[in-house]
Every structure is written in C-alpha cells, then in structure tokens.
Protein backbone atom coordinates (compact mmCIF):
# COMPACT_ATOMS: atom_id res chain seq x y z
CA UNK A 1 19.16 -21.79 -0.98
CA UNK A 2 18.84 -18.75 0.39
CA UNK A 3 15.65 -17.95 -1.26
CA UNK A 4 14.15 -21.09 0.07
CA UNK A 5 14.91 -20.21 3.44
CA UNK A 6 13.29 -17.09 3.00
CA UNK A 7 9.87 -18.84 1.72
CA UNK A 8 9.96 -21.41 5.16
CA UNK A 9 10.36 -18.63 7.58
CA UNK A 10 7.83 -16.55 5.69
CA UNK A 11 5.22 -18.86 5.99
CA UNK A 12 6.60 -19.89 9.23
CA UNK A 13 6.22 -16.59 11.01
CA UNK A 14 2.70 -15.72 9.49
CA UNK A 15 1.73 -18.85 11.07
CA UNK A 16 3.51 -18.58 14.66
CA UNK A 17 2.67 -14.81 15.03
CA UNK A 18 -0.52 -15.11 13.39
CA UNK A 19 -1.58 -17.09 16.32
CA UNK A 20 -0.09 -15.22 18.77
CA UNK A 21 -2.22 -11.80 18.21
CA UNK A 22 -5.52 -13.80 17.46
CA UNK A 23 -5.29 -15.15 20.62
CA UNK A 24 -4.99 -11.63 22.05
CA UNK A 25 -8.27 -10.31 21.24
CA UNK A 26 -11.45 -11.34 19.42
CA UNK A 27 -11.30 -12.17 15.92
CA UNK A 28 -12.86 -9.06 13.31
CA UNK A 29 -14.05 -10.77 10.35
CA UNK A 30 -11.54 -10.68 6.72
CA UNK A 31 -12.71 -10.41 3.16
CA UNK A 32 -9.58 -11.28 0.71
CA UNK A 33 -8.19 -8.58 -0.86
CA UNK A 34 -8.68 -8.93 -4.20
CA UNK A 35 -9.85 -5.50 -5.40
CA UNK A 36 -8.34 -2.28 -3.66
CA UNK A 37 -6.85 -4.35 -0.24
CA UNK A 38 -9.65 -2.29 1.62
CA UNK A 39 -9.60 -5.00 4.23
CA UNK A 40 -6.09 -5.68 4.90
CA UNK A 41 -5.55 -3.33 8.01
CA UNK A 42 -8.47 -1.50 8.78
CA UNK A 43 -8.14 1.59 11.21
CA UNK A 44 -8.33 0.13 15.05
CA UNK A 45 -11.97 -1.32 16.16
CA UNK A 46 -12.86 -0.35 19.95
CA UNK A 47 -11.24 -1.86 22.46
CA UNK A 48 -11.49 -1.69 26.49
CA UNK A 49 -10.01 -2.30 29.59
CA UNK A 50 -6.64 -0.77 30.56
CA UNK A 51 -5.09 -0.40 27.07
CA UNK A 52 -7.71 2.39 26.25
CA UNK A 53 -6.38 4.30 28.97
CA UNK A 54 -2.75 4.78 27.97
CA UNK A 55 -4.39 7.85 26.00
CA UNK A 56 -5.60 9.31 28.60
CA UNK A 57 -9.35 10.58 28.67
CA UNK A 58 -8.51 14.14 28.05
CA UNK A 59 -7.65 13.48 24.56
CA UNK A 60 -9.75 10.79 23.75
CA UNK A 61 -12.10 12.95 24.56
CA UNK A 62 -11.21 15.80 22.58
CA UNK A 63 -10.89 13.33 19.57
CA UNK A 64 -14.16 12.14 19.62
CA UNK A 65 -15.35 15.69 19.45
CA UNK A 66 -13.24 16.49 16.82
CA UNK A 67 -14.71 13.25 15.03
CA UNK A 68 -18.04 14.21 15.33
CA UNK A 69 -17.30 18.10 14.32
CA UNK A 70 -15.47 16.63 11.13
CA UNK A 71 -18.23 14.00 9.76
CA UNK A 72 -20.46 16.33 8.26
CA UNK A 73 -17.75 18.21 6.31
CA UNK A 74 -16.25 14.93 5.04
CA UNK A 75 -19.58 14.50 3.28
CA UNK A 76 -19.60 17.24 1.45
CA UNK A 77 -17.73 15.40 -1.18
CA UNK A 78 -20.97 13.44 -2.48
CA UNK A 79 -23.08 15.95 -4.60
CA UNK A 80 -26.35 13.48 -5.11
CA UNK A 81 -27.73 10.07 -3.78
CA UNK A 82 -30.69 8.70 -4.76
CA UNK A 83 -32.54 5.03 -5.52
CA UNK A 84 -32.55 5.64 -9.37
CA UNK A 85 -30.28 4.33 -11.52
CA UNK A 86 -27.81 7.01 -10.63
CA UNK A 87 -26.89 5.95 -6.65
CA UNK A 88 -24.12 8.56 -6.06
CA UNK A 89 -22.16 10.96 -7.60
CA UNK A 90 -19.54 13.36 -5.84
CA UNK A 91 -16.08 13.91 -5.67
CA UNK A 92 -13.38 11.55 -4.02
CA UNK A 93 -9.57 12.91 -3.20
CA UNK A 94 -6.45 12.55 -0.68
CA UNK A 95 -3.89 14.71 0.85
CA UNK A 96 -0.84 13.31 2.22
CA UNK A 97 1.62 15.58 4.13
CA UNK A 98 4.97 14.94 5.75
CA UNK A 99 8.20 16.25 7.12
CA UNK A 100 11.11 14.17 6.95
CA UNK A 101 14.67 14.37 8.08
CA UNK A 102 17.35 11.70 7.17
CA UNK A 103 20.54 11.21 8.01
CA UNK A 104 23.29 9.50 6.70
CA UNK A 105 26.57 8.39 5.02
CA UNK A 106 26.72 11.99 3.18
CA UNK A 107 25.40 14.22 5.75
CA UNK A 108 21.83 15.24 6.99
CA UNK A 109 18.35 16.59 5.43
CA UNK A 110 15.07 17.64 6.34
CA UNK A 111 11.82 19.32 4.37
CA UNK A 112 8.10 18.87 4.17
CA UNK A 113 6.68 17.64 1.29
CA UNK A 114 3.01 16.90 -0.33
CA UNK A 115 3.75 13.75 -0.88
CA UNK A 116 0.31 13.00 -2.61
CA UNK A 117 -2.90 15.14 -3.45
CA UNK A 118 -5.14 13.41 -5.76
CA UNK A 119 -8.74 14.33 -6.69
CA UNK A 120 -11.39 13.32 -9.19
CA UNK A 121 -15.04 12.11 -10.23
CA UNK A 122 -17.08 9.74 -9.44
CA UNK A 123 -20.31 8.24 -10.40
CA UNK A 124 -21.89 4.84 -8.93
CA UNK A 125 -24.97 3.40 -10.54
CA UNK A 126 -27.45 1.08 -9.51
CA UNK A 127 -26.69 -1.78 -11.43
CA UNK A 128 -23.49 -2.61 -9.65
CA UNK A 129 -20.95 -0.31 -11.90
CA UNK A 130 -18.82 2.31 -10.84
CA UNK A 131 -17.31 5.36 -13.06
CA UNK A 132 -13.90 6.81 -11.73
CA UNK A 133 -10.81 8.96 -12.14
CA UNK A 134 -8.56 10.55 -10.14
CA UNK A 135 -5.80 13.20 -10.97
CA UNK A 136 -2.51 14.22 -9.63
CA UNK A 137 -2.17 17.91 -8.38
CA UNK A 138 1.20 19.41 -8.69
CA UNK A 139 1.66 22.42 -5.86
CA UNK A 140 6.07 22.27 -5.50
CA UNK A 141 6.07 25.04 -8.57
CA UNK A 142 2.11 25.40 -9.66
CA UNK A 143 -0.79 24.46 -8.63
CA UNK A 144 -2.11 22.32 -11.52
CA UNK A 145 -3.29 18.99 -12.59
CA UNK A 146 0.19 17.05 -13.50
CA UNK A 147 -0.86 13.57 -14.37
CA UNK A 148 -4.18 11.12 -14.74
CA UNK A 149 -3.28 8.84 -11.85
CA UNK A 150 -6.16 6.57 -12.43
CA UNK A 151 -9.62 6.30 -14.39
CA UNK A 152 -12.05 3.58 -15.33
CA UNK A 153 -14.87 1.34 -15.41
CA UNK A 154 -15.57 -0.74 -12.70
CA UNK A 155 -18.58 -3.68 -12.20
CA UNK A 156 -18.88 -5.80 -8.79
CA UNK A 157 -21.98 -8.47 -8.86
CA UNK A 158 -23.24 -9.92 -5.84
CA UNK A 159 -21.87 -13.31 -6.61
CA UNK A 160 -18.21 -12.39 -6.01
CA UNK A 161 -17.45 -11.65 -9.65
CA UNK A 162 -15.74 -8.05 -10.67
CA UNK A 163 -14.27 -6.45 -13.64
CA UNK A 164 -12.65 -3.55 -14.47
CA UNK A 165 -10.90 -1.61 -17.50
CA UNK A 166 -9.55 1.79 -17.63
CA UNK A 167 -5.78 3.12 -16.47
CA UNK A 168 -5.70 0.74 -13.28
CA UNK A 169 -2.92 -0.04 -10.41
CA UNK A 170 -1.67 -3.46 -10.91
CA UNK A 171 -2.03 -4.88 -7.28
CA UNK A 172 0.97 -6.94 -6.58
CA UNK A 173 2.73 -7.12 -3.29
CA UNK A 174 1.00 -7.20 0.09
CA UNK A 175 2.05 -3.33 0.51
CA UNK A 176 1.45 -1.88 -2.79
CA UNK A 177 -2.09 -4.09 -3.01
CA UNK A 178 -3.43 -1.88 0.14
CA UNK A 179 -4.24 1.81 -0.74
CA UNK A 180 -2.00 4.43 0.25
CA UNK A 181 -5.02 5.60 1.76
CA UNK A 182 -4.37 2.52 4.41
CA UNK A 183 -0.84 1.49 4.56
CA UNK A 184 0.06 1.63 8.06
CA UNK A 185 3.61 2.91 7.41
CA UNK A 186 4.59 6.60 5.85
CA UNK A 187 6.49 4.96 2.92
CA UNK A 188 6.40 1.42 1.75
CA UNK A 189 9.34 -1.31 1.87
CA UNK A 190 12.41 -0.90 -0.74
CA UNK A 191 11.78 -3.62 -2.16
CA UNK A 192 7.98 -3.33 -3.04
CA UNK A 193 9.20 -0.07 -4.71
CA UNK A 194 11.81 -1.27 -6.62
CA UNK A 195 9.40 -3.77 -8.50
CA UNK A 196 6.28 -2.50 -8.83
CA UNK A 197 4.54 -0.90 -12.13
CA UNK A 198 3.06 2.63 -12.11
CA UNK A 199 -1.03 2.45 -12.61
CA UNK A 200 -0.99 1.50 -16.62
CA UNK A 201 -3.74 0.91 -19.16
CA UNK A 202 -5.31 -2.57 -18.03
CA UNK A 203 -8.13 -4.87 -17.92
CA UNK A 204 -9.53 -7.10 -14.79
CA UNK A 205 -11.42 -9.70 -14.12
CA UNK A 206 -12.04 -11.60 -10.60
CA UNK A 207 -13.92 -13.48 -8.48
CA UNK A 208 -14.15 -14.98 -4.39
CA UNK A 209 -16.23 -17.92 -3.84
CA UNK A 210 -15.64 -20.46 -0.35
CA UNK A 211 -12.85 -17.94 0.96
CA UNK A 212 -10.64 -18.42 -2.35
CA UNK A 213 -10.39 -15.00 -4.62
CA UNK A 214 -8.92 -14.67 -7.75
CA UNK A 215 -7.78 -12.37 -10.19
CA UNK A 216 -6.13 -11.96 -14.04
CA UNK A 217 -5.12 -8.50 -15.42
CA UNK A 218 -4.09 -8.00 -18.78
CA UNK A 219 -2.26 -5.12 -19.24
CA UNK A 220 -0.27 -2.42 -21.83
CA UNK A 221 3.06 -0.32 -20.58
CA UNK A 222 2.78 2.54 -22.92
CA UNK A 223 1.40 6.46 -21.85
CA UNK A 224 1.34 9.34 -23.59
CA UNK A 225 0.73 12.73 -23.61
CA UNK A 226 0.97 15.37 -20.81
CA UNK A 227 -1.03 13.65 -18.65
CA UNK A 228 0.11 10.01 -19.10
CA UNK A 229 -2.79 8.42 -21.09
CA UNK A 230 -2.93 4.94 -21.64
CA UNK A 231 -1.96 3.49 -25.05
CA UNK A 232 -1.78 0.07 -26.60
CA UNK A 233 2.26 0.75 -27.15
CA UNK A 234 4.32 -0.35 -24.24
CA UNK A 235 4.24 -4.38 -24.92
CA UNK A 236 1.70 -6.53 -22.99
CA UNK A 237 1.83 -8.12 -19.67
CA UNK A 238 -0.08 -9.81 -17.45
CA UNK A 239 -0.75 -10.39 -13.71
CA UNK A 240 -2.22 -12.98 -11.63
CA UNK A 241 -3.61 -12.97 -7.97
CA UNK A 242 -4.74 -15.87 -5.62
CA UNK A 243 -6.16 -15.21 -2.12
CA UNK A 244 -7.03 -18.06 0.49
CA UNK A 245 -8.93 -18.01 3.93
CA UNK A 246 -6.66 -19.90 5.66
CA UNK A 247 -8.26 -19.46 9.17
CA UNK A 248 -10.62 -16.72 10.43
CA UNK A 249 -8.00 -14.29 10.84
CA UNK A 250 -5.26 -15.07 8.58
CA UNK A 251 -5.60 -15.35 4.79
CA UNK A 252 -2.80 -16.05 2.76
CA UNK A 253 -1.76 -14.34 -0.96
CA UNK A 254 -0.11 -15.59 -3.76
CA UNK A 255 0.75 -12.68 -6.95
CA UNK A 256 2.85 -13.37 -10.04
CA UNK A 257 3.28 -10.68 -12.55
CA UNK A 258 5.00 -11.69 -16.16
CA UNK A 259 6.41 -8.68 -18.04
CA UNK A 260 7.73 -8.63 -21.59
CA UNK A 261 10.53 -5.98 -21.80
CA UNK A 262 9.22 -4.08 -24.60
CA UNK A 263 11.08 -0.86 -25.44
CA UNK A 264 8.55 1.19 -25.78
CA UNK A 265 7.53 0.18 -22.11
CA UNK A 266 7.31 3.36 -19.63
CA UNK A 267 5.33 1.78 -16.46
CA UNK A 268 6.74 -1.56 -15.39
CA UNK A 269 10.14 -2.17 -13.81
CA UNK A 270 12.87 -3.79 -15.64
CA UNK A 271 11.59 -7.24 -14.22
CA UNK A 272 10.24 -9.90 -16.23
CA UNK A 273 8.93 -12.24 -13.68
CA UNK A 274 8.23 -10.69 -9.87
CA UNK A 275 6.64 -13.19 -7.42
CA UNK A 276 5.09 -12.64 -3.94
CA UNK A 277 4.06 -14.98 -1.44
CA UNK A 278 3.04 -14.38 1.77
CA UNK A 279 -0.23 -14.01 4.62
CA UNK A 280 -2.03 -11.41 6.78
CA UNK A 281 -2.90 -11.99 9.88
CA UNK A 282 -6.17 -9.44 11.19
CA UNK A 283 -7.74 -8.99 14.83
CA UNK A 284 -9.42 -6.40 16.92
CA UNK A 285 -6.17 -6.77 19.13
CA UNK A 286 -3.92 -6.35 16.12
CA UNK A 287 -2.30 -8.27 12.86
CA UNK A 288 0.68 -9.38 11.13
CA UNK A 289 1.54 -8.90 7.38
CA UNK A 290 4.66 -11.11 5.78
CA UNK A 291 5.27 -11.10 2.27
CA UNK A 292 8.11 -12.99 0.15
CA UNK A 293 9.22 -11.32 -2.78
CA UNK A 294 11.12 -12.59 -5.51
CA UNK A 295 11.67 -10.86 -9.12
CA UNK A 296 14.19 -11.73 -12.05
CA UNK A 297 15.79 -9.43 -14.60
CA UNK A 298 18.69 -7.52 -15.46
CA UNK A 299 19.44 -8.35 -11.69
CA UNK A 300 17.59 -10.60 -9.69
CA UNK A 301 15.90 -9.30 -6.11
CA UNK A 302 14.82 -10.70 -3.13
CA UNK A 303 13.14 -10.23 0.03
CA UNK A 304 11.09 -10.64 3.26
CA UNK A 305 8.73 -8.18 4.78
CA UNK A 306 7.31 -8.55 8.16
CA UNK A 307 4.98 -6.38 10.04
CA UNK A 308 3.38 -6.70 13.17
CA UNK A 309 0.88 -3.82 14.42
CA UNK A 310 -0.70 -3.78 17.59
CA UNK A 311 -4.20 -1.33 18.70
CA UNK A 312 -2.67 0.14 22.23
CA UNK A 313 -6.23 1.72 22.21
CA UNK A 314 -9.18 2.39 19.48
CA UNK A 315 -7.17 5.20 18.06
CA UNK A 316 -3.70 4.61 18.89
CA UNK A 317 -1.73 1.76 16.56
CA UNK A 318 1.83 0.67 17.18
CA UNK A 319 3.60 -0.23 14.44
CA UNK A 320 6.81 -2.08 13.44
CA UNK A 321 8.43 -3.24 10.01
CA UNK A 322 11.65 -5.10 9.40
CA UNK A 323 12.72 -5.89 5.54
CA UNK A 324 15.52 -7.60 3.85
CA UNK A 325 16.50 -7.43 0.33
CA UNK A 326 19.48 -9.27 -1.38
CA UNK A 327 20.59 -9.08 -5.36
CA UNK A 328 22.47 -11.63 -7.27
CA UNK A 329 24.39 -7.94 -8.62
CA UNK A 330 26.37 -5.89 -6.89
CA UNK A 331 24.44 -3.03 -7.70
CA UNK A 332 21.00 -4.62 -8.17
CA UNK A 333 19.34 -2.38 -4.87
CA UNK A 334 18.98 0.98 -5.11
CA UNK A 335 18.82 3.42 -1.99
CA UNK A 336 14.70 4.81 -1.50
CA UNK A 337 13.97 7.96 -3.29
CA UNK A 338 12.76 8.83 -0.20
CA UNK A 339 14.77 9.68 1.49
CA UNK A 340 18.01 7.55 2.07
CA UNK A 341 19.52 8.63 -1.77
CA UNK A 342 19.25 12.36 -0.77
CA UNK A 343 21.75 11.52 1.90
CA UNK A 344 24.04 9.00 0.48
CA UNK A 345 27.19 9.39 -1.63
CA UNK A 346 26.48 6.09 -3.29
CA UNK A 347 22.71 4.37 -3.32
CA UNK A 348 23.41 1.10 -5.33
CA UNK A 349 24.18 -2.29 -3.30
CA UNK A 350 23.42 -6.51 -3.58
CA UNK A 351 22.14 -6.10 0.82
CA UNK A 352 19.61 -4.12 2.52
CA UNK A 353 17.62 -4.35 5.69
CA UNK A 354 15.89 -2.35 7.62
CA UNK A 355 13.65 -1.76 10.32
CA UNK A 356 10.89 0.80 11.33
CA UNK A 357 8.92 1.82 14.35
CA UNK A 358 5.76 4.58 14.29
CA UNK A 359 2.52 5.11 15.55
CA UNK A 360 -0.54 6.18 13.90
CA UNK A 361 -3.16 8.38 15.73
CA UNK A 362 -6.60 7.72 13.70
CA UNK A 363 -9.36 10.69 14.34
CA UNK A 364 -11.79 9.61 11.69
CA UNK A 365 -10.11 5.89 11.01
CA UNK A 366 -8.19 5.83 7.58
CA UNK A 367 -9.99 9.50 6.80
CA UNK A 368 -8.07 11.43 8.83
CA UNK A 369 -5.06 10.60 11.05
CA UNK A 370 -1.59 11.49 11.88
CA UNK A 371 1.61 9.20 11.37
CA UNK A 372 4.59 8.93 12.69
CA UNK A 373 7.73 7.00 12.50
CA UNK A 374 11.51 6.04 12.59
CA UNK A 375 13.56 3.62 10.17
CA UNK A 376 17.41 2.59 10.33
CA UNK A 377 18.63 1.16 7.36
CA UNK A 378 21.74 -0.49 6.29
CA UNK A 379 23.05 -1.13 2.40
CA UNK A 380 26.07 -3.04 1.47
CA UNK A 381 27.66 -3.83 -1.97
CA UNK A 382 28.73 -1.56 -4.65
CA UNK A 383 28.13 1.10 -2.12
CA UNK A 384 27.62 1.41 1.55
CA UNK A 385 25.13 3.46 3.50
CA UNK A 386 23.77 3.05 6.86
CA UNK A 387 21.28 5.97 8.16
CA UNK A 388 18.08 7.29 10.24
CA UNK A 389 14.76 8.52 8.22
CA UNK A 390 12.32 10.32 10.72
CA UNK A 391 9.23 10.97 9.49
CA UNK A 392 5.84 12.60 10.52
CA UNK A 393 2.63 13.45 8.66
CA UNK A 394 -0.85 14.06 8.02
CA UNK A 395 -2.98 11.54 6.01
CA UNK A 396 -6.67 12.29 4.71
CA UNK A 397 -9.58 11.16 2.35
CA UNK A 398 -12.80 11.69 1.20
C-alpha cells in the first residue's frame, strides 16, 4: 500500500510542479535522456529582469571575465580536428573537490577529499563512432592510475539509433542516469546509491523516434585484474529504459534492471529486480526531477526523490532535494558512505529521509563551477541516527 502511494504522489507532483515552473519562464527545448542524461539539467540559460541582479554586477562581471580568460585553456584538451575521417581526437577528464563536515549521533567530522579525478582518450570519427576510456587517478597515498572507470565503442546515426559496447555505466535512476559531471547536488540520494551497479562490461542498443526513446543493455558482473577489466564471469543481466515526451518541458522515464545473483558477481547490488519510475520537468526558469524507486532482494527498498531547482540568475541555481527510503528489514538501509557512517555508531535502519538545500555558482556552465550545500537526515530501525552533512566543492571538465 504504501508503495502505491508512493507511485500516485510521484506522478502527481511531477505533474503539479511541473506546471508550476513552466509557467515561470519560457520553455528550453528537452531531448530524452537516453544516452549519458546530457539534457536532464543543463547549467542555467540567461535570464533578465530583477532576478539577474541578486548577484550583483560586480561579480557577474568578474565571472564573465573569468569565462572568457578560461575558454581557450579548456580547449587545450582536443589535440586535432579535421573533416577526414578522423573528426577529433584529444583528451577528456574531471576533477571533483570537496570539504565536508558531518555531524552526528557519534560525534563530528570534517576533511577535504578528491572525490573524483578521471582522465582518458578519445577519438571521434566521421562516420558517426566514437572511441573512449577514461581512468581513475588515485592521489590519497600515490598519484597513479587505480582503476579503468570506463572504455568503449560508441555509434550514434542520425535517425535516433545508438549502440555501444565496452565497460559502460548502466543508466538507471533519474540521478545516477545524469553524469556526475551534471548532477546538481554534491552527492546523490541514499537510495540511488544503495542500488545501483558500478560501470561493468556491457552492450547497448537504443533508439528515439516521435519523443519516445528506448534502450536494452545486456550486461556481465565480473572484473578482473588491477584495474577492473571486464570479463564474461559475473552472471548476466540486463537493463531496460523507456523515455516519453510528455509535454514540452516534462518527459517522463521508466528503467527496470533484472539481475541474476551470480556469485562470481562484483558490480551489481544484491538486488534482483530494481525499478524506477518517475519525470523531469526542464525550463529556462527552472525544473523538477521525481523519481520512484523500488528494488527487491535480500531486503526489499523503497523510495521517492524530489527535486526542484530554480535559476535565481544565469549563473546562480538554487537547489533543494527531499528523499525517503523504507525497507521491509530492519536493517535493509544503510547510512551514506559519505558521510553520515563516519559519524554514526550504528548505520543500518528499515526509515530514512532527508532533505538538502545548496547552490551552485556555474563560471563556464557544467565545466567549471562551485557547489555548495546542506542535508539533515534522519534513520530509524535497527539503528538510529539523525545528523547535518555540510558540504562545499569545486566541480570541472574538459
């Protein structure tokens, strides 16, 4: 029953809020999300009027300098271009940086971490396909290549149609579908991270045609090897994704993943079935994201994300998160790794909610900007914990 609930006001507030913020502002156009969520909250388009003011000119200013200082080093990255059958080659990375303090049932802590520095190859041809890979960089003990994130072949026609092989991200969830390049919060919900696979050696095929996308994966859990190679070991299992253009603004998403339990698996979550349902809502004034998430197992989860963002000017973007998570076990949640466990004296629970305010400052959109924000969050059950997370950091790409 409760689950039920949970799928009515899902759809319910999409559609409510959803039409609350397109009516604020002109509508930006959406393409689904089916490969990479590049669309699903872009950094803010420009606004006018009063709202650009709260930044006051003196810094806008300075910002658009700084933009225009910045461009021609963030394109130092591509090493060749041409109209051959080689387009582009270069190299593509990310640097993520942030302090956090938490505080909670077991005390108080604080650092700064690199929370992710990727970097890799890449080589784009003329015929539509696309060579990739992209590496973890350790830097806590040594500065060294720890783990092959990512790498593959990639094809996108201009009817729609895509495919893709290599060691891929499964895209399932509203939150884990979009980049970390371009989430608009530091970390991502509990729940997303509790049921979500690690990238794993996969297969893809999709398509969009008259605003509905699709797409199947097929895909092994084994790695191996220092750097986490994809093998054939691990079991098979497979994922599905539907998109739908449900208005101009708002297009709705429906993800099922199937997962066999194999022993040898060492990338998917102990989950055989995880479902998500939900919509995003996108305009030059703002958006909303919901998503319903439902996953069975050793324990069964489930949830409800909302997020609303609003642009308070073309750089500045408010915004706010509230999750709730239940279990069918007492101890089927488990505390984020970061950073609620490093402050609890028990991180296992069957409630959880949350919510989170920040603000993101874009200077080159999603290629450089600074984030900020705040989260209380409350776990009952097995254990109980109830605590702050502050957190602050840089975010870049090239």
């Amino acid at each position: 029953m409760q689950t039920k609930t949970l799928a009515v006001g899902s759809v319910a507030i999409a559609a409510a809020v959803g039409n609350l913020i397109a009516g604020g502002g002109a509508a930006s156009s959406y393409s689904a999300p089916m490969s990479g969520g590049k669309s699903m909250a872009p950094a803010p388009a420009s606004m006018t009027g009063a709202a650009t003011s709260l930044a006051g000119g003196t810094v806008h200013s300075f910002a658009d300098s700084l933009e225009a200082a910045l461009k021609p080093i963030w394109g130092l990255g591509t090493l060749y271009e041409g109209d051959g059958m080689v387009s582009e080659f270069g190299f593509h990375g990310r640097y993520h940086g942030q302090y956090y303090w938490a505080d909670g049932t077991d005390g108080n802590d604080d650092d700064y971490e690199t929370r992710r520095l990727r970097f890799g190859p890449h080589l784009d041809l003329s015929n539509g396909f696309e060579l990739e890979a992209t590496f973890d960089i350790e830097v806590d003990d040594d500065f060294d290549v720890s783990n092959l994130y990512s790498a593959g072949i990639h094809w996108e026609g201009d009817n729609g149609l895509h495919f893709g092989i290599g060691k891929l991200k499964p895209e399932i969830t509203a939150e884990y579908t979009q980049s970390s390049k371009r989430i608009l919060t530091l970390e991502r919900s509990l729940l997303v991270n509790q049921v979500v696979p690690a990238t794993t050696g996969a297969v893809r095929v999709g398509g969009e045609a008259n605003g509905l996308g699709w797409e199947v994966y097929g895909m092994f859990g084994g790695v191996d090897g220092d750097y986490n190679l994809p093998t054939t070991e691990g079991g098979f299992n497979a994922l599905g994704r539907l998109s739908y253009e449900l208005s101009d603004t708002t297009t709705g998403h429906f993800h099922y993943l199937w997962h066999d339990d194999d022993a040898d698996n060492d990338t998917f979550k102990s989950f055989d079935n995880v479902f998500s349902l939900g919509a995003t809502t996108k305009t030059d004034a703002g958006g909303l994201i919901t998503d319903l998430i439902y996953a069975t197992g050793d324990a069964d989860v489930y949830g409800l994300i909302v997020m609303p963002y609003y642009n308070l000017t073309d750089r500045l973007r408010f915004v706010v998160r509230g999750q709730y998570a239940a279990s069918d076990s007492g101890d089927g949640l488990r505390l984020q790794r970061r950073y609620e466990r490093t402050v609890a004296d028990g991180d296992r629970g069957d409630s959880y909610w949350a919510a989170y305010a920040g603000l993101n400052y874009y200077i080159m959109g999603d290629k450089l900007k600074l984030m900020s924000g705040l989260e209380y969050s409350d776990l009952s059950g097995d254990n109980d914990y109830d605590g702050w997370t502050l957190l602050t950091g840089l975010r870049l790409y090239f």
